[in-house]
Protein backbone atom coordinates (compact mmCIF):
# COMPACT_ATOMS: atom_id res chain seq x y z
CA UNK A 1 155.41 100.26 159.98
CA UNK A 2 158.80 100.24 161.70
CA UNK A 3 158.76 96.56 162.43
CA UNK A 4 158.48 95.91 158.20
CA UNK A 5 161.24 93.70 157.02
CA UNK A 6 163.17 95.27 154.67
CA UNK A 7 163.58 92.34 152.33
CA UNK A 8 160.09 91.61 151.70
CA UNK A 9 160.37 90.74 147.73
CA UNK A 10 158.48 93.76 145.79
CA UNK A 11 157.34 93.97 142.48
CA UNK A 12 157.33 97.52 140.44
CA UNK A 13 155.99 97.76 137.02
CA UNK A 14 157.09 100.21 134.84
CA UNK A 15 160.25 101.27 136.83
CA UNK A 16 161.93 102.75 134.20
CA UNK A 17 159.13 105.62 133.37
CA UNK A 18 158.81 108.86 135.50
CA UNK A 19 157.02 108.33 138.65
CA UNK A 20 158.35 104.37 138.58
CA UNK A 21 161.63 105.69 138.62
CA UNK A 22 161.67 107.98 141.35
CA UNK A 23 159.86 105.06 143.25
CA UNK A 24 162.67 102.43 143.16
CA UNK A 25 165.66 105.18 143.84
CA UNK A 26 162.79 105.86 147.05
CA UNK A 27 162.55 102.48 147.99
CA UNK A 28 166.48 102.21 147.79
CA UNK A 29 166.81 105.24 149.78
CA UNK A 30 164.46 103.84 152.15
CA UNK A 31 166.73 100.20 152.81
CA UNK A 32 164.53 98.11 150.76
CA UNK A 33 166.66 95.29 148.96
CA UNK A 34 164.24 92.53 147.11
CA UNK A 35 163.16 94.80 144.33
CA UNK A 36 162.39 93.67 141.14
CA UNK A 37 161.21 95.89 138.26
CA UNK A 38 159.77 94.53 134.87
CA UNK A 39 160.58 97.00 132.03
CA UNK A 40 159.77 96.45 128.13
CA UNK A 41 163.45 95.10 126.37
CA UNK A 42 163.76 98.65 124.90
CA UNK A 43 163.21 100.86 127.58
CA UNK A 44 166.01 103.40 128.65
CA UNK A 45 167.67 103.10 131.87
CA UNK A 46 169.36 106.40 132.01
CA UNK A 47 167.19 107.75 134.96
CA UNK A 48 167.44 104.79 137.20
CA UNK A 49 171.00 102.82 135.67
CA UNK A 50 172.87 104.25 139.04
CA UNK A 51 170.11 101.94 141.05
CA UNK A 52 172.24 98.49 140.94
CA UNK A 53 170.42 96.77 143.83
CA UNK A 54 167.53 96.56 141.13
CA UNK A 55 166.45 92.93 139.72
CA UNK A 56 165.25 93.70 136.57
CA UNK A 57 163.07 91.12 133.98
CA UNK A 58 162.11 92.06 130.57
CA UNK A 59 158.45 91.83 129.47
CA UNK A 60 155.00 93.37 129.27
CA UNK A 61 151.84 93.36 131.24
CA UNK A 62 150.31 90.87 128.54
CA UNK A 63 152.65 88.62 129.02
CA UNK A 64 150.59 86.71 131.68
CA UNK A 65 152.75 83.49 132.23
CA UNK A 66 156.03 85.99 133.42
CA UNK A 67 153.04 87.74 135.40
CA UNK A 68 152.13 84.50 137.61
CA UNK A 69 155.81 83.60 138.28
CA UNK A 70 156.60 87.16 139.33
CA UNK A 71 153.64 87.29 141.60
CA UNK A 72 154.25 83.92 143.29
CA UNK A 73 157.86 85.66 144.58
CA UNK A 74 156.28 88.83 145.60
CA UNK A 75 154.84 90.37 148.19
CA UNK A 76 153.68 93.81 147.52
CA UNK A 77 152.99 95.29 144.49
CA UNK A 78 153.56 98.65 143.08
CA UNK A 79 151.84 98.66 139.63
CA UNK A 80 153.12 102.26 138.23
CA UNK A 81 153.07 100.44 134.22
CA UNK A 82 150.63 102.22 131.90
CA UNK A 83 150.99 104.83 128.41
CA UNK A 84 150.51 107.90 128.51
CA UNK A 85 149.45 109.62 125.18
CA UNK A 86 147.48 111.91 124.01
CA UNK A 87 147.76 111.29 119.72
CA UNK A 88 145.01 109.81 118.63
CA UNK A 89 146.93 106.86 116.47
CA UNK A 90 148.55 105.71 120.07
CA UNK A 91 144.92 105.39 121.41
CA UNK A 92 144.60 101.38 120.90
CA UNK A 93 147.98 100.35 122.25
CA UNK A 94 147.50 102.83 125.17
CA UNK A 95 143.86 100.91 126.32
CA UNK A 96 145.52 98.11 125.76
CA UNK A 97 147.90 98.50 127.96
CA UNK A 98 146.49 100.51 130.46
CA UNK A 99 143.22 98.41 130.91
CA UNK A 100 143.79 95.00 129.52
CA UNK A 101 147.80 94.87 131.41
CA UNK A 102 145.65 96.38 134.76
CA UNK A 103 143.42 93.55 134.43
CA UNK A 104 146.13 90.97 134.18
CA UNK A 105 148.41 92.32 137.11
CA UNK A 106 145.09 92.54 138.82
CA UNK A 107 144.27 88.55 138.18
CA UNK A 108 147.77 87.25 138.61
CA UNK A 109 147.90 89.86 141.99
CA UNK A 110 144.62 87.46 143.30
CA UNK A 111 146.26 84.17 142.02
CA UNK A 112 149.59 84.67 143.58
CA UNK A 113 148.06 85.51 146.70
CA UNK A 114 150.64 88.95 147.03
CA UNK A 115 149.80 90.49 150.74
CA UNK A 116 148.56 93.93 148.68
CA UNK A 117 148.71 96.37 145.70
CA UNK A 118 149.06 100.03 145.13
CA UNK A 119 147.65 101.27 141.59
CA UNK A 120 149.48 104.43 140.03
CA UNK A 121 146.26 105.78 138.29
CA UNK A 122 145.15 109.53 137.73
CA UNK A 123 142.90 112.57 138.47
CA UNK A 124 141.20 111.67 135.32
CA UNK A 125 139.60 109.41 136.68
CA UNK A 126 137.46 111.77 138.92
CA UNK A 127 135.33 112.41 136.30
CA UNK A 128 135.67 116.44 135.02
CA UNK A 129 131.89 117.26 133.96
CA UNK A 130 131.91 121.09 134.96
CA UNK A 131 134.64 123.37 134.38
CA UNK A 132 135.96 125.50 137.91
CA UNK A 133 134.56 122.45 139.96
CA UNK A 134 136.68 121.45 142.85
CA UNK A 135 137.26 116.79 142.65
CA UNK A 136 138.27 114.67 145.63
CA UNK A 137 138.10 110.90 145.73
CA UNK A 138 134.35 110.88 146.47
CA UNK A 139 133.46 112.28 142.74
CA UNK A 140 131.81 110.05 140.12
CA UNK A 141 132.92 109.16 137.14
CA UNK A 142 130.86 110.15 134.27
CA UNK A 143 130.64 110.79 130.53
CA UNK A 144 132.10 114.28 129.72
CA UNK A 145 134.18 116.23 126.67
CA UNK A 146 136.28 116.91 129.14
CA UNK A 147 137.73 113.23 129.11
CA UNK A 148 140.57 112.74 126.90
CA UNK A 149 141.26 108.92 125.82
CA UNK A 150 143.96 108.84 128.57
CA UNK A 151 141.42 109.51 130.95
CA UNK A 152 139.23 106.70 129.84
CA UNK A 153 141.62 104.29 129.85
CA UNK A 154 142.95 104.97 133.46
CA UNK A 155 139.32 105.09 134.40
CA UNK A 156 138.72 101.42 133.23
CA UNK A 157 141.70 100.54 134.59
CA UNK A 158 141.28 101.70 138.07
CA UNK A 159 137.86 99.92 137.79
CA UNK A 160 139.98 96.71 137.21
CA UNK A 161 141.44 97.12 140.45
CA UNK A 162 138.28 97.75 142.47
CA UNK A 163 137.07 94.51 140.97
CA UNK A 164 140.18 92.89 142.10
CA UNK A 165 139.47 94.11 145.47
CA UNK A 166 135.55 93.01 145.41
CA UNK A 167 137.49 89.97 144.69
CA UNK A 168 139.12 89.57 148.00
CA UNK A 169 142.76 91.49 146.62
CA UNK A 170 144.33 93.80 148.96
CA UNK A 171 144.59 96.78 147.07
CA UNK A 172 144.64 101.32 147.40
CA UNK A 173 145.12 103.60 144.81
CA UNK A 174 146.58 107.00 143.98
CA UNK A 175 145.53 109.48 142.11
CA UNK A 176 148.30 112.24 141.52
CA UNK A 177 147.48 115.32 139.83
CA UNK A 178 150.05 117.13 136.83
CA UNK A 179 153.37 115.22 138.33
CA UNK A 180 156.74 117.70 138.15
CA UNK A 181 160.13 116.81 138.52
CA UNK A 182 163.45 116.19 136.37
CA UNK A 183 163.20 113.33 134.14
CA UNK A 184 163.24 112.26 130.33
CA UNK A 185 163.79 115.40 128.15
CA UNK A 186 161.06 116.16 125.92
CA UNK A 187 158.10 113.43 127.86
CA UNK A 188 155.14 114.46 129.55
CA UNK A 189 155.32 117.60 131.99
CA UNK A 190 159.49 118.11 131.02
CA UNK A 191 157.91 119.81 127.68
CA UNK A 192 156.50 123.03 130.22
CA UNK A 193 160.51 123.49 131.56
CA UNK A 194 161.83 123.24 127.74
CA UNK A 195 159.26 125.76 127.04
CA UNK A 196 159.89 128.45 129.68
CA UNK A 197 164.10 127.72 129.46
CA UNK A 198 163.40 128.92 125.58
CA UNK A 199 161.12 132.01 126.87
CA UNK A 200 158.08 130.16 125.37
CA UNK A 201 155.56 133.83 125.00
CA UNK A 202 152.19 132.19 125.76
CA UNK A 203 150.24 130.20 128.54
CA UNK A 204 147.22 128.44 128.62
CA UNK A 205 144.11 130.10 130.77
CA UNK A 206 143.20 126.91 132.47
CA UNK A 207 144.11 125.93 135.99
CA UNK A 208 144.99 122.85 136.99
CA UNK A 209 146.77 120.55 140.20
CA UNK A 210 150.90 120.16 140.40
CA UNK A 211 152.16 117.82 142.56
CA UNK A 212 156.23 116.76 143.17
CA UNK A 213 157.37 113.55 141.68
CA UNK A 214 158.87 112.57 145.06
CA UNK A 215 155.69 112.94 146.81
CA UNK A 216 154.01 110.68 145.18
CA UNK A 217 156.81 108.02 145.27
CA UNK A 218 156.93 108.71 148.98
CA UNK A 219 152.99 108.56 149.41
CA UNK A 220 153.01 105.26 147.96
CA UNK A 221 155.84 103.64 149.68
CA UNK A 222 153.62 104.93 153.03
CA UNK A 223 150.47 103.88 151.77
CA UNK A 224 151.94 100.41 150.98
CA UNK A 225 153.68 99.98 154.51
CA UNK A 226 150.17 101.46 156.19
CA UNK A 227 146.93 98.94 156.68
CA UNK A 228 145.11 101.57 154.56
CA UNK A 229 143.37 99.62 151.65
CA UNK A 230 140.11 99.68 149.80
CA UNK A 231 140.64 103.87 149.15
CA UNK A 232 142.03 106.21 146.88
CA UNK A 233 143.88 109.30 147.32
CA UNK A 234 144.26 112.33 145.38
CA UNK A 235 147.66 113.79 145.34
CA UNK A 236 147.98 116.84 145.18
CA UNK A 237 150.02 119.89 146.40
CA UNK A 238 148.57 122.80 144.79
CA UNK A 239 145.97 124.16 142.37
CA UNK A 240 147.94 126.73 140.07
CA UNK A 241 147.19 128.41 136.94
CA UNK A 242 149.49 127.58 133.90
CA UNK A 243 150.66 131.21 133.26
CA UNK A 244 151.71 130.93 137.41
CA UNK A 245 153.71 127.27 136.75
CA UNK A 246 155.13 128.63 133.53
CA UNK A 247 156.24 132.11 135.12
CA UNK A 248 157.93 130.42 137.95
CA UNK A 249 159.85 128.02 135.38
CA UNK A 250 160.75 130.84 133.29
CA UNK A 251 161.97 132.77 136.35
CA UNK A 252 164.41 129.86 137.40
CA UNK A 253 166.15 130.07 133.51
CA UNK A 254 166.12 133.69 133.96
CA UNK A 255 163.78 133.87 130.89
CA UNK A 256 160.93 136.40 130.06
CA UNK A 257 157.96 135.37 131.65
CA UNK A 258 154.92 133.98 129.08
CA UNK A 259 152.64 137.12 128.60
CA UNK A 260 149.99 135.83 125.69
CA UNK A 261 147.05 134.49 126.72
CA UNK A 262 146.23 131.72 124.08
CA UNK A 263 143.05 132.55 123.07
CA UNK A 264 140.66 129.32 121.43
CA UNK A 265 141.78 130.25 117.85
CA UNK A 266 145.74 130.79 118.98
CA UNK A 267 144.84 127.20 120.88
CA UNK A 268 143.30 125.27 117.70
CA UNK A 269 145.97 127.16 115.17
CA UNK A 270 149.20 125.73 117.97
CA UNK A 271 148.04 121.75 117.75
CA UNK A 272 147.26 121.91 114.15
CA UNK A 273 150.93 123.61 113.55
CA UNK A 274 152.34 121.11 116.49
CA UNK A 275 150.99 118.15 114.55
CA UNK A 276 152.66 119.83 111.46
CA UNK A 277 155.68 119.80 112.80
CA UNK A 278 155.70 116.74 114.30
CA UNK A 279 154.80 115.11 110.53
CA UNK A 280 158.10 116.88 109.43
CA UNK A 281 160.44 116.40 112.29
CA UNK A 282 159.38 112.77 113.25
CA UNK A 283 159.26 113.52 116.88
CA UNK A 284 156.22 113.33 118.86
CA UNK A 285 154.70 116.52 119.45
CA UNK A 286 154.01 118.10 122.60
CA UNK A 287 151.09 120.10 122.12
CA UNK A 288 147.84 118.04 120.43
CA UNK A 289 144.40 118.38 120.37
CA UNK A 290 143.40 117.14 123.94
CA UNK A 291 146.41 118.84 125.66
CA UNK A 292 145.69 122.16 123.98
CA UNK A 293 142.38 122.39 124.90
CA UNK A 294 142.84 120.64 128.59
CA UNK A 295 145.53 123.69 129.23
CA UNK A 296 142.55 126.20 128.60
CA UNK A 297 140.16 124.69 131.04
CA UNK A 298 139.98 125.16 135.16
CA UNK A 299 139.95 122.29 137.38
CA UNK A 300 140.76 122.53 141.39
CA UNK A 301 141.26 118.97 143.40
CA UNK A 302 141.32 118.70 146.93
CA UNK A 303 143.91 116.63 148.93
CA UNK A 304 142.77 116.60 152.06
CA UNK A 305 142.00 113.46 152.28
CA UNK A 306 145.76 112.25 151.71
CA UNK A 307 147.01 114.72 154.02
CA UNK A 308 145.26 113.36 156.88
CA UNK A 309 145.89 110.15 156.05
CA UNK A 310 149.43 110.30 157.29
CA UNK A 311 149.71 113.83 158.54
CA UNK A 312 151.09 114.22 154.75
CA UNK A 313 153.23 117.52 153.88
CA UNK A 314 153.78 118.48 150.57
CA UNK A 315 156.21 120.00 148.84
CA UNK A 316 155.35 123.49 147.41
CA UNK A 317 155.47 123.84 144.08
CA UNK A 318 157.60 126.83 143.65
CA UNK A 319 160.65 124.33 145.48
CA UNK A 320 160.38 121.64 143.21
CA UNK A 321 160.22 123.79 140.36
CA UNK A 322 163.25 125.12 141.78
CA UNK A 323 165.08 122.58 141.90
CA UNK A 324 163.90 120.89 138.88
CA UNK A 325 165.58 123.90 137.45
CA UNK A 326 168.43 123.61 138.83
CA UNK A 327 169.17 119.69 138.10
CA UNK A 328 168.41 120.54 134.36
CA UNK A 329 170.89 123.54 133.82
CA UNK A 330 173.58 121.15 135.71
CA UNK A 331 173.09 118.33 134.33
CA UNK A 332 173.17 117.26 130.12
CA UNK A 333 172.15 113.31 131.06
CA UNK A 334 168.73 112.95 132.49
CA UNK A 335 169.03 112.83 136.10
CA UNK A 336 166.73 112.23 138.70
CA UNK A 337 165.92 114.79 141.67
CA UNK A 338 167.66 113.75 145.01
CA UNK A 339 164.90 112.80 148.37
């Protein structure tokens, strides 16, 4: 690992989303200098604009042509691109994306002959099919109500990869569990801090994995720089309740902790009123269907398998919460947490 030259050319897709982000101010942090990141034209750069070593080239992962010619410069591959949603209108652009832009990176990967590829994809794509079961890499995917559209579609596109890799490509994959940190106000796990800094009253009875944001940018930089290939890991640090994540949140803003259990009615009354809202407001809400009934359901995963990999430590929960906290009541700009 230590004899790695630190301007081997990478390639990170989606850069300028949540984990992406933290993985190029990682790589920085690390010495590495021949990045480049493809980003749609219209994507924000407020959590990574302070990164100016970055090479960055507008497009999509259907654009295949821009795909070749980026793969014949680089060498590895961190393919971190893909929509998360959970509204049932989104659903087509989000396979789309996920599966048929997976495939493409995964053809233009072979093609361009890149030394290897680590896939960002998901613990949905163990395969929940009973509730208070304990997932690790080993478990089966398989048809279930507990598989939200998201899930299917990083299923099929983690599928694309292990093709790739029958195929002769040099490829691992990660599967992180719930991801926390500081990012985009109002996107995917920032909605549970905006909750608990307003005293938000209830919590969902499920359980469910956390894992830090910089964990899994730092897992992937040292599964890339490792001859590890051909596995998956799950990422996780711990298996916590959502009353326990929300209580520590509210804790840090010196709020109330949330002290009503939402009960199935409470749960199918707050996504019908969310979606309500969201008709009214415009904005996107955070609470639908799939997440409303995921937070009442109890899931465990088991990380061991990433631990040993690379004698991995984690970073307890209650710490990044902490200082997740603490970067959001000091800072009004999005700002990502420091390594």
């Amino acid at each position: 690992m230590n004899n790695i030259a630190k301007d081997i050319p990478i390639l990170v897709t989606g850069g300028t989303g949540f984990i992406g982000a933290y993985l190029l101010q990682y790589l920085c942090n690390q010495g590495y200098t021949a990045i480049t990141a493809l980003k749609r034209p219209n994507s924000p750069l407020d959590l990574v604009e302070h990164l100016d070593s970055i090479r960055w080239i507008d497009g999509d992962l259907l654009d295949i042509p821009l795909l070749e010619d980026l793969m014949h410069e680089a060498k590895w591959v961190f393919h971190c691109a893909a929509i998360v949603s959970f509204r049932p209108q989104e659903a087509k652009e989000m396979i789309r994306t996920n599966v048929e832009g997976t495939a493409n990176i995964v053809n233009t990967a072979l093609y361009g002959g890149i030394n290897k590829l680590v896939h960002l994809s998901s613990i949905a794509t163990l395969g929940r099919i009973r509730e208070g079961e304990t997932l690790r890499e080993s478990n089966k995917w398989q048809r279930s109500r507990y598989n939200t559209t998201y899930a299917i579609s990083k299923f099929q596109a983690e599928q694309e990869v292990w093709r790739g890799i029958a195929e002769g490509l040099n490829a691992a994959i990660v599967n992180p569990s719930t991801v926390l940190g500081s990012g985009f106000p109002g996107r995917g796990t920032s909605g549970f801090f905006e909750l608990a800094a307003k005293g938000f009253p209830y919590y969902g009875a499920g359980t469910t994995g956390w894992v830090d944001v910089r964990d899994v940018a730092r897992f992937m930089l040292l599964l890339m720089e490792s001859q590890q290939a051909e596995e998956r890991y799950v990422l996780n640090a711990e298996n916590l309740s959502y009353k326990e994540v929300l209580t520590l949140m509210a804790q840090e803003f010196g709020q109330q902790p949330p002290r009503i259990k939402i009960t199935p009615l409470l749960r199918e009354l707050a996504w019908r009123g969310a979606w309500l809202q969201s008709k009214l407001s415009g904005k996107k809400p955070f609470i639908t269907k799939e997440t409303a009934r995921m937070a009442g359901r109890t899931f465990y995963y088991d990380a061991q398998k990433s631990i040993d990999a690379f004698n991995f430590e984690y970073t307890p929960i209650h710490q990044c919460i902490r200082e997740t906290c603490a970067c959001l009541l000091q800072n009004q700009k999005p700002k990502l947490l420091d390594f």
